[in-house]
Protein backbone atom coordinates (compact mmCIF):
# COMPACT_ATOMS: atom_id res chain seq x y z
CA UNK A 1 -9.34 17.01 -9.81
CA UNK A 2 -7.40 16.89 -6.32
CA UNK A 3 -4.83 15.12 -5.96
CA UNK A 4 -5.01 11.73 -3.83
CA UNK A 5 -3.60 10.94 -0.75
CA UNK A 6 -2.03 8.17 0.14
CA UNK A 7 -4.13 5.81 3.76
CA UNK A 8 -1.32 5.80 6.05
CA UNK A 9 -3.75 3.10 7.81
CA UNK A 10 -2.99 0.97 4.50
CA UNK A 11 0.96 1.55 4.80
CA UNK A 12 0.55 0.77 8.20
CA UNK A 13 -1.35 -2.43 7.74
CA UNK A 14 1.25 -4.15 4.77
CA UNK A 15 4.15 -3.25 7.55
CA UNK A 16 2.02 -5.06 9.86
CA UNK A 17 1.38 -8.23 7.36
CA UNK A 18 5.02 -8.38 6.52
CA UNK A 19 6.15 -8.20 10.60
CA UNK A 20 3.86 -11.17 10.91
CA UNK A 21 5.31 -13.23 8.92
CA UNK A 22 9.11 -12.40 10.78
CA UNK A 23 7.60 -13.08 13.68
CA UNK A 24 6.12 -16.39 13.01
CA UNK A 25 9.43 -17.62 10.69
CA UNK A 26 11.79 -16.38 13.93
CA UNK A 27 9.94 -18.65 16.06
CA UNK A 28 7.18 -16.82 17.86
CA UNK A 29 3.96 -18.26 16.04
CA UNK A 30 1.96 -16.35 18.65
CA UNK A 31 3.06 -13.51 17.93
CA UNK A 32 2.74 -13.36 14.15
CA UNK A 33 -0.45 -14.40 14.63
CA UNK A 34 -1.47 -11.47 16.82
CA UNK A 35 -0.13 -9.11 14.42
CA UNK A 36 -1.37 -10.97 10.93
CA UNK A 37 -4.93 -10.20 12.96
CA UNK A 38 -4.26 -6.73 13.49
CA UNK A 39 -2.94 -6.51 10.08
CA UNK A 40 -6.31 -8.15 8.83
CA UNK A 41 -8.25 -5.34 11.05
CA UNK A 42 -6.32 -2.44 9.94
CA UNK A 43 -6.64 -3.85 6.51
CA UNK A 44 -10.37 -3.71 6.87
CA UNK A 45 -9.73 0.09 8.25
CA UNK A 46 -8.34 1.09 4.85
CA UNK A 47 -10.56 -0.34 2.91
CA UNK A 48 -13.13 1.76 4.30
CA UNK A 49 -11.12 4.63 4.34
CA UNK A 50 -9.95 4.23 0.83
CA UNK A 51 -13.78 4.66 -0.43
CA UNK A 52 -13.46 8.51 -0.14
CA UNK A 53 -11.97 9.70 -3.88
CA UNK A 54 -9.50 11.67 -1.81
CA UNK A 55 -7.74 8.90 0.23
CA UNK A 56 -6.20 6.03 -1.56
CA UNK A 57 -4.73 2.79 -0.65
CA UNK A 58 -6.74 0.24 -1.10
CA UNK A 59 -5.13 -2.01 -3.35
CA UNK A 60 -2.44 -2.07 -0.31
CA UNK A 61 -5.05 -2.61 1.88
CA UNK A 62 -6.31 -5.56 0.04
CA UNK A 63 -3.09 -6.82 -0.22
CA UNK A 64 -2.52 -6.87 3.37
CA UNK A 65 -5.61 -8.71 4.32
CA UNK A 66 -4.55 -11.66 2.12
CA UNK A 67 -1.21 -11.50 3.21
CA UNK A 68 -2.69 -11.67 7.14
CA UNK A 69 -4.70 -14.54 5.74
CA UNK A 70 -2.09 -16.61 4.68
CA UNK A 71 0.48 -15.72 7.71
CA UNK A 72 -2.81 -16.48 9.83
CA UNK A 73 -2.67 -19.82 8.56
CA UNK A 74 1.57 -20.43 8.53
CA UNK A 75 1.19 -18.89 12.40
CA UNK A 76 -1.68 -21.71 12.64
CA UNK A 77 0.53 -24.17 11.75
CA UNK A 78 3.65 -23.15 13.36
CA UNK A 79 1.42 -23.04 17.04
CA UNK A 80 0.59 -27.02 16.09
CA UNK A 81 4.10 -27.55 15.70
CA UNK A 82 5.09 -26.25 18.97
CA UNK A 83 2.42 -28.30 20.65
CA UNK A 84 3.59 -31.37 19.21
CA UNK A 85 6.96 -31.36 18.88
């Protein structure tokens, strides 16, 4: 059996997910919401890439399209707050 690889893309994308949420606690909601959606899409990425037996990562991938979905929402939020206050 060969040995597996680990998707960079996934690596990539939970860097991405955790940057978000910097962004958006340091006071650029924007931002972190930018990146939680790119973090989302390169999530996505590795989940598709992770279906080959060869390449895997998709546990991390997984992982950072819930952890977009939630900094999605806190970067939501933190845009409403700006508005308002």
């Amino acid at each position: 059996m060969a040995d597996q690889k680990s998707g960079t893309i996934a690596t990539i994308a939970v860097l991405a997910a955790v940057v978000s949420f910097f962004l958006t606690f340091t006071g650029n909601p924007i931002w972190g919401l930018i990146v939680a959606l790119l973090a989302i899409i390169m999530g996505i990425i590795g989940v598709i890439v992770s279906a080959s037996p060869k390449i895997g990562g998709g546990l991390i991938s997984i992982l950072s399209i819930l952890l977009g979905l939630v900094d999605v929402g806190i970067s939501v939020l933190g845009i409403i707050g700006i508005i308002i206050f």
